[in-house]
Protein backbone atom coordinates (compact mmCIF):
# COMPACT_ATOMS: atom_id res chain seq x y z
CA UNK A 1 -15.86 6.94 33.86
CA UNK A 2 -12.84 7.99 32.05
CA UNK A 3 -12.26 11.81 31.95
CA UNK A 4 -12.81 13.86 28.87
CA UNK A 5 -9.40 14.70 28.19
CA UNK A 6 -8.42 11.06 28.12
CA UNK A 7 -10.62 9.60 26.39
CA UNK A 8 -9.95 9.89 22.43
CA UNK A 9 -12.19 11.97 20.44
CA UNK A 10 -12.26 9.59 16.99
CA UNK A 11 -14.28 12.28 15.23
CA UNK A 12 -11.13 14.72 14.76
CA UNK A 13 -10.18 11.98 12.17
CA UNK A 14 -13.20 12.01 10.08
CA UNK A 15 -14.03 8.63 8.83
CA UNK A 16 -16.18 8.78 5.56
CA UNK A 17 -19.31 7.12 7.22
CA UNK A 18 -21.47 5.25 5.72
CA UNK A 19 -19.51 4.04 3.26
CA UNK A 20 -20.23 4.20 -0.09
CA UNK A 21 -22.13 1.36 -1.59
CA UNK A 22 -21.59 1.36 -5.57
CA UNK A 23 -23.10 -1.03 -8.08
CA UNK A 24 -20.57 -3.02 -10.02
CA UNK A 25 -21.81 -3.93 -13.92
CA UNK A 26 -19.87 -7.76 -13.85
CA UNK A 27 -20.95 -9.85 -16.56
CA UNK A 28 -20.27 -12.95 -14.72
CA UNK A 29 -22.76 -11.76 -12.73
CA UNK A 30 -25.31 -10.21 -14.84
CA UNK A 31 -25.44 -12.97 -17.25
CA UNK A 32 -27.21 -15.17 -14.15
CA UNK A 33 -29.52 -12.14 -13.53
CA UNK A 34 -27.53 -11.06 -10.36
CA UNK A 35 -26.55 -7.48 -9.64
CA UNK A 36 -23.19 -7.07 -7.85
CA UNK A 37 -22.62 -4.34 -5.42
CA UNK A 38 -19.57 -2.84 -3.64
CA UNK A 39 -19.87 -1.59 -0.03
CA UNK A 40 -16.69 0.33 -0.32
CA UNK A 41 -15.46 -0.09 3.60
CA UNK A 42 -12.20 0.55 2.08
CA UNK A 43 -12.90 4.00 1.71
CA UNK A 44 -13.64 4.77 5.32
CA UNK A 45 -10.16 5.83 6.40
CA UNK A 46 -7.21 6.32 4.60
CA UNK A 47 -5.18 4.37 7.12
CA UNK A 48 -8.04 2.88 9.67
CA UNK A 49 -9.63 0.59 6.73
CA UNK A 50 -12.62 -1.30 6.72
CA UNK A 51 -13.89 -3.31 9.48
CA UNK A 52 -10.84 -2.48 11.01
CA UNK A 53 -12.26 1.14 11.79
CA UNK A 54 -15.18 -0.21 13.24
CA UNK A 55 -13.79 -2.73 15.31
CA UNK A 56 -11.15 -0.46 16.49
CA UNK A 57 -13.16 2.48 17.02
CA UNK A 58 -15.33 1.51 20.31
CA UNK A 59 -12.16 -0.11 21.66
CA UNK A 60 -10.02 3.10 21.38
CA UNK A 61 -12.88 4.82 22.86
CA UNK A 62 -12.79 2.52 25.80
CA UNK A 63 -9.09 2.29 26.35
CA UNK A 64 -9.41 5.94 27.47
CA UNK A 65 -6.06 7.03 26.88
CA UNK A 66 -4.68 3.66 28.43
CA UNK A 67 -1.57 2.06 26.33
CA UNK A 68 -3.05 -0.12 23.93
CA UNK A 69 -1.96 -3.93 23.30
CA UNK A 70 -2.91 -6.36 20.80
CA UNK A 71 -2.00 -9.75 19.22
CA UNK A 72 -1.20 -10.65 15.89
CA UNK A 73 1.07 -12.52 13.07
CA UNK A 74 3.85 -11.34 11.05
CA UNK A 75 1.60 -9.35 8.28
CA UNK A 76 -1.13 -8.91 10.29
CA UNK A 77 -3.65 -6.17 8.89
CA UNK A 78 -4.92 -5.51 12.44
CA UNK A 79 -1.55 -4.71 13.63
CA UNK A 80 -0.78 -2.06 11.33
CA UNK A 81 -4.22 -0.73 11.73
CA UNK A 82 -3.59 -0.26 15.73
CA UNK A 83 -0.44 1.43 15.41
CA UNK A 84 -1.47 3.82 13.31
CA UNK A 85 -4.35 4.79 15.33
CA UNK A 86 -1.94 5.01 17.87
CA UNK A 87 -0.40 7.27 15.67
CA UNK A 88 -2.58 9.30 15.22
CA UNK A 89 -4.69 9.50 18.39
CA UNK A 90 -1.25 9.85 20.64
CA UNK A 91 -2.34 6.46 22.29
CA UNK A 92 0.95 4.15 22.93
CA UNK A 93 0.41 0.87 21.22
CA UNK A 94 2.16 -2.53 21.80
CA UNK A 95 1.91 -5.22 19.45
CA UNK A 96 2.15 -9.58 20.72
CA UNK A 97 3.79 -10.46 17.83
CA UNK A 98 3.69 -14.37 16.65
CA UNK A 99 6.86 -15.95 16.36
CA UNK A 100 9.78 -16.22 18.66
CA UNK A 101 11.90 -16.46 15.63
CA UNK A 102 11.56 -13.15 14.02
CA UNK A 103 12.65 -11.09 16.73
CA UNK A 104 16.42 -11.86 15.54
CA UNK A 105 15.84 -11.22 11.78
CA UNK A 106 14.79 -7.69 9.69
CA UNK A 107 11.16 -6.52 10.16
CA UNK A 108 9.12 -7.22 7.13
CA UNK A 109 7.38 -4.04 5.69
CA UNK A 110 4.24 -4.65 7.71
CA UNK A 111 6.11 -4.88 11.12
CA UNK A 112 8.12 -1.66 9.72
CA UNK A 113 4.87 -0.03 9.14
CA UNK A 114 4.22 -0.68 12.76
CA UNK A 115 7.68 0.42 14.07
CA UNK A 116 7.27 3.60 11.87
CA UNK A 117 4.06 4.57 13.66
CA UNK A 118 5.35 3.68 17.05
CA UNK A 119 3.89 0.43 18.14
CA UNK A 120 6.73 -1.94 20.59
CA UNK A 121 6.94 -4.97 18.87
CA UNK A 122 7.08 -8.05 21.68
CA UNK A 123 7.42 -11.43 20.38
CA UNK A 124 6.59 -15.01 21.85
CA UNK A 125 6.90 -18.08 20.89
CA UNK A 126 4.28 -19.97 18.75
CA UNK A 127 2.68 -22.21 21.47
CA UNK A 128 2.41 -19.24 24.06
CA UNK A 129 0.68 -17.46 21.53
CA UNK A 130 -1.87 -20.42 21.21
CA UNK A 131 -2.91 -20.20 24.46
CA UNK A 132 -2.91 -16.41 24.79
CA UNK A 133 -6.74 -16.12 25.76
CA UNK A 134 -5.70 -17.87 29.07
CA UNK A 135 -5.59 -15.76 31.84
CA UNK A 136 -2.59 -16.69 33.39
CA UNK A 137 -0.79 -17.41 30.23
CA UNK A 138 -2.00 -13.69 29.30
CA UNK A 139 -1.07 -11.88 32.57
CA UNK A 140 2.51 -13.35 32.12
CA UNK A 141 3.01 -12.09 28.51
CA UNK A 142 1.53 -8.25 29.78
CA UNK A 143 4.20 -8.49 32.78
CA UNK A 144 7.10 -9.70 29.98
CA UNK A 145 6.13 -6.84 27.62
CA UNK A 146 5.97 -4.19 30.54
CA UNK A 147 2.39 -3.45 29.97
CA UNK A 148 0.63 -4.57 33.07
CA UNK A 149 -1.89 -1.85 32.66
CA UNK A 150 -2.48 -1.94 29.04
CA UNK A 151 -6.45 -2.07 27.20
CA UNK A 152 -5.88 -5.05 25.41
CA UNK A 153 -7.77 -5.84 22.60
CA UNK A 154 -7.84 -9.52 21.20
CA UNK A 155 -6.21 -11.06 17.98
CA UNK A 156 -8.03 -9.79 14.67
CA UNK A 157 -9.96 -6.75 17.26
CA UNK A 158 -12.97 -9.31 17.27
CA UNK A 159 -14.24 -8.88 20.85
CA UNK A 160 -17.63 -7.57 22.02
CA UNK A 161 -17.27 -3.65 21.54
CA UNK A 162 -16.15 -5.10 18.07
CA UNK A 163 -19.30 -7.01 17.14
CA UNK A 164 -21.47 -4.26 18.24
CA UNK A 165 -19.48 -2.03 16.23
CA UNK A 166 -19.90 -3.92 13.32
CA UNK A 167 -23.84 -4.12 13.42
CA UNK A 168 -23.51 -0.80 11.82
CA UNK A 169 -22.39 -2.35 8.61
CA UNK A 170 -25.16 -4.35 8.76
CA UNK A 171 -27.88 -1.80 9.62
CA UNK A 172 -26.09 0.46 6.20
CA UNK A 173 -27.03 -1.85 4.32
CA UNK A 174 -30.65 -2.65 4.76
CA UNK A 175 -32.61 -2.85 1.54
CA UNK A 176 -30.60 -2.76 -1.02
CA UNK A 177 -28.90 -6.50 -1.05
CA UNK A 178 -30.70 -9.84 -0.62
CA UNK A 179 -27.10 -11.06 0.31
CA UNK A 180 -24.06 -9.52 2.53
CA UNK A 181 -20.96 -11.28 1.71
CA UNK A 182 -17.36 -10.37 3.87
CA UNK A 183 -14.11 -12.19 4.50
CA UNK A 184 -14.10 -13.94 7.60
CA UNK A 185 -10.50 -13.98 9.65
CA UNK A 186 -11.61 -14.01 13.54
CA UNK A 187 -15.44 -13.75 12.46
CA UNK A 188 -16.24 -10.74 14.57
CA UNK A 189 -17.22 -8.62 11.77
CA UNK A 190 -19.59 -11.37 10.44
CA UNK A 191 -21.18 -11.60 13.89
CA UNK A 192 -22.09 -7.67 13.77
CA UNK A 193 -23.17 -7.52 10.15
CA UNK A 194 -25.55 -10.20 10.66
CA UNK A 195 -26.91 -8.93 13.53
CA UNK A 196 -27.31 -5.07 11.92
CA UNK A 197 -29.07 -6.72 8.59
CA UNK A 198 -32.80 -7.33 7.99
CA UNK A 199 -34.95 -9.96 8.37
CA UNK A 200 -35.08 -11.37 4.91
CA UNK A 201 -31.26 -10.78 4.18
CA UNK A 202 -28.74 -13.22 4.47
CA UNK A 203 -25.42 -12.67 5.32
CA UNK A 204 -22.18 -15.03 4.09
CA UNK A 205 -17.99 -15.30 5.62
CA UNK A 206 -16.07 -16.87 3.73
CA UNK A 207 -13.01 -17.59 5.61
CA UNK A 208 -9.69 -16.88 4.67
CA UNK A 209 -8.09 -19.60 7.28
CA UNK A 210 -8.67 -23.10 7.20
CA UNK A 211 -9.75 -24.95 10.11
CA UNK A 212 -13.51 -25.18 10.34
CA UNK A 213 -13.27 -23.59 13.64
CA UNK A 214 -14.98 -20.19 12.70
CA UNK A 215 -18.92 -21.24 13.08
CA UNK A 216 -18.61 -21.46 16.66
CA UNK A 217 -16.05 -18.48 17.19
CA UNK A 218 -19.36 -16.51 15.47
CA UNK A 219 -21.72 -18.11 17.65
CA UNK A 220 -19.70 -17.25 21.14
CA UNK A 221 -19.14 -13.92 19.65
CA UNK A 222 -22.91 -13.23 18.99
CA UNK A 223 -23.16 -14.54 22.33
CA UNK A 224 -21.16 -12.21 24.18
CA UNK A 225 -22.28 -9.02 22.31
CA UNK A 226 -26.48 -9.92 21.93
CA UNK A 227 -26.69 -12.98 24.44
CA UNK A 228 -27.38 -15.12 21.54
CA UNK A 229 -27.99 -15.59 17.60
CA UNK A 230 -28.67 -12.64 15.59
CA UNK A 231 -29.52 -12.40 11.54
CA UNK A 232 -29.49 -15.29 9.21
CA UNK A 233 -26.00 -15.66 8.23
CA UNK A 234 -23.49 -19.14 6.84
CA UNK A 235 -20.06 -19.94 5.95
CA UNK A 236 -18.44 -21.11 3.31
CA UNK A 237 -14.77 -22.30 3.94
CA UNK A 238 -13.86 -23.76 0.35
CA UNK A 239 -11.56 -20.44 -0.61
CA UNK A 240 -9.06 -19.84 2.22
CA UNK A 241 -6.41 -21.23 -0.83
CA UNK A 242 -4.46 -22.59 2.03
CA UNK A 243 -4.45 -20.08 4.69
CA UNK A 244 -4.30 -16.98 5.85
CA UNK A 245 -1.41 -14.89 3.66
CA UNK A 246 -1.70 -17.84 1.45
CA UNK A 247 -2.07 -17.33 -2.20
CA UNK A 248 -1.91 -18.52 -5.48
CA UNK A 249 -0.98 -17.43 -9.17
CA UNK A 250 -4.85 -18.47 -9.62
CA UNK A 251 -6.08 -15.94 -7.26
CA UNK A 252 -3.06 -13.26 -8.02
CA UNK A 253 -4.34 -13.20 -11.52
CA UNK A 254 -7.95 -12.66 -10.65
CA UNK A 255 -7.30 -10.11 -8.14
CA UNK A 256 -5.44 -8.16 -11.15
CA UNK A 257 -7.87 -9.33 -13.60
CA UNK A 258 -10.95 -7.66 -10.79
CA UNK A 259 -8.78 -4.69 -10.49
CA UNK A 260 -9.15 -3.92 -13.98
CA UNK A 261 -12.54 -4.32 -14.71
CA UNK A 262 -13.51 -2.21 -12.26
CA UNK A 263 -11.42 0.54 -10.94
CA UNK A 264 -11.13 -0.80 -7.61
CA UNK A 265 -7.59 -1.91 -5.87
CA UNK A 266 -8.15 -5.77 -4.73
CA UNK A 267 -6.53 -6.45 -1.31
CA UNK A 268 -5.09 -10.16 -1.59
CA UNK A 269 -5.32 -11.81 1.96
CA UNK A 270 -8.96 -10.82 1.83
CA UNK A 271 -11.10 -9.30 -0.41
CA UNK A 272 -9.25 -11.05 -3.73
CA UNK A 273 -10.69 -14.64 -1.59
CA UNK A 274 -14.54 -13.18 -0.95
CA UNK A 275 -14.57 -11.91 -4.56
CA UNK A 276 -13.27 -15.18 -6.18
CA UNK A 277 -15.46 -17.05 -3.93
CA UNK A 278 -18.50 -15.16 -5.51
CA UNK A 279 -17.80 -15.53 -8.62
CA UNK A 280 -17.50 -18.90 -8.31
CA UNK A 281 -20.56 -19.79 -6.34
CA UNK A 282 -22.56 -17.17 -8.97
CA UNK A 283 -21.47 -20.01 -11.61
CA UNK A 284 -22.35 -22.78 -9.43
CA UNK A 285 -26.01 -21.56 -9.36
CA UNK A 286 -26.13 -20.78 -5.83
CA UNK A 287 -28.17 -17.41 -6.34
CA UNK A 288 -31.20 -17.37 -7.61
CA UNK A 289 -31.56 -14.89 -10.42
CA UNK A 290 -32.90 -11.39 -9.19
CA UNK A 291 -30.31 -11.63 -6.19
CA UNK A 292 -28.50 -8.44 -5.38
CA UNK A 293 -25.23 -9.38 -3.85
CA UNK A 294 -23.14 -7.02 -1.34
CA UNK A 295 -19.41 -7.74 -1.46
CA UNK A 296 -17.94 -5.78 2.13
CA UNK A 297 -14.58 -4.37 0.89
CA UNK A 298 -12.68 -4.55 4.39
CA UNK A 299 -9.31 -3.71 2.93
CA UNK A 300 -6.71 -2.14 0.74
CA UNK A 301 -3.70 -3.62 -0.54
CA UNK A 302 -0.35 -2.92 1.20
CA UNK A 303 1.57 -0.81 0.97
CA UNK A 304 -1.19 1.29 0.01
């Protein structure tokens, strides 16, 4: 067991839990007899955001001091989200960064961000990234980076202290929404919502990468953290508009256009996909009316 002085006490930064859940008067919704809620994760942290709070949290807990190292791409929200809890828990973060190629040109303002809060950036190349979950493959990039002994904590923080994090979400909002709805990236928050929500409640990712990959990353991860399915939950993978940090003036100008109806900032890589991806199933019919909807707000924009 990890002594008390090591391990970090996560309290001294006061998270605002639970979030605040705040009804949303949208007529594209209300005109189908929907209701339209917010489950303002967003508001959790001022710099631990979202999911990434509660996917971070039981990790920093169990990395008891330890250096802390992590995976991501170029504007990864997940990155910035570790090194500032490094920051501000006095935990030494490292950061796998994607991309062999960038370590010989300017940081972009996320990396920066990261830099400025003290995380050591180490980059590899694109295909030893791929294979990064491999445990030789990983052992060699820890000795390259100089952090043999590191916690490390996967791509995205989706690993089973994660999932079980994330059943908290779920288990906040029981009752008041017939349907959950979060961005998917690596699927672990999807995997703990589900699993947190009642029977009767359905939960729905839709994924901001394109692959089709993400059902059975959700099922292993359920796996891991419950030893099998939990919660009725589906995907939809139509809105990803490319990618991940893809967008479009389409999905800019909704974002904005979301932003102004209702008071609340619309991160892009995200959020501006799950919200777009409601409205548009809302005027596909895919709700019956009556349905209370639950939009998780994992992020902020950046810089925020």
């Amino acid at each position: 067991m990890p002594s008390p002085d090591t391990t970090p006490d996560l309290t001294t930064l006061r998270p605002r839990l639970p979030s605040p859940l705040q009804e949303s008067e949208d007529e594209r919704f209300t005109r189908r007899g929907l209701r339209l809620l917010l489950k303002r994760d967003d508001l959790i942290h001022p710099e631990l955001i979202g999911n990434k709070w509660r996917k971070l949290a039981p990790n920093l807990e169990a990395a008891a001091g330890r250096t802390v190292l992590t995976f991501g791409g170029a504007y990864s929200n997940h990155l910035r989200a570790t090194a500032a809890a490094g920051r501000l828990l006095g935990l030494p973060t490292v950061g796998v960064v994607r991309g062999q190629e960038l370590a010989d040109r300017p940081l972009n303002p996320s990396l920066a961000r990261c830099v400025a809060d003290g995380m050591r950036l180490h980059f590899i190349d694109r295909s030893t990234y791929r294979h990064k979950s491999d445990p030789s493959t990983l052992a060699a990039v820890l000795h390259a980076a100089g952090a043999q002994d590191a916690y490390v904590v996967p791509e995205g923080g989706s690993n089973t202290l994660a999932v079980r994090g994330c059943r908290a979400l779920g288990e906040e909002l029981r009752g008041p929404a017939d349907v959950v709805a979060v961005a998917c990236g690596t699927g672990g928050t999807l995997a703990g919502l589900a699993a947190g929500l009642d029977p009767g409640q359905r939960a729905l990712g839709v994924p901001v990468l394109k692959g089709g990959f993400l059902e059975d990353d959700v099922r292993r991860l359920q796996a891991e953290a419950f030893g099998g399915p939990r919660g009725d939950w589906r995907l939809d993978d139509r809105f990803h508009f490319g990618g991940y940090a893809r967008t479009t003036p389409e999905l800019d100008a909704f974002a904005r256009d979301f932003e102004q109806r209702h008071s609340v900032p619309v991160e892009g890589l995200y959020v501006a996909k799950l919200l777009y991806g409601l409205v548009a199933l809302a005027e596909e019919g895919a709700f019956p009316r009556g349905t209370a909807i639950a939009a998780v707000v994992t992020g902020s924009p950046f810089p925020s």
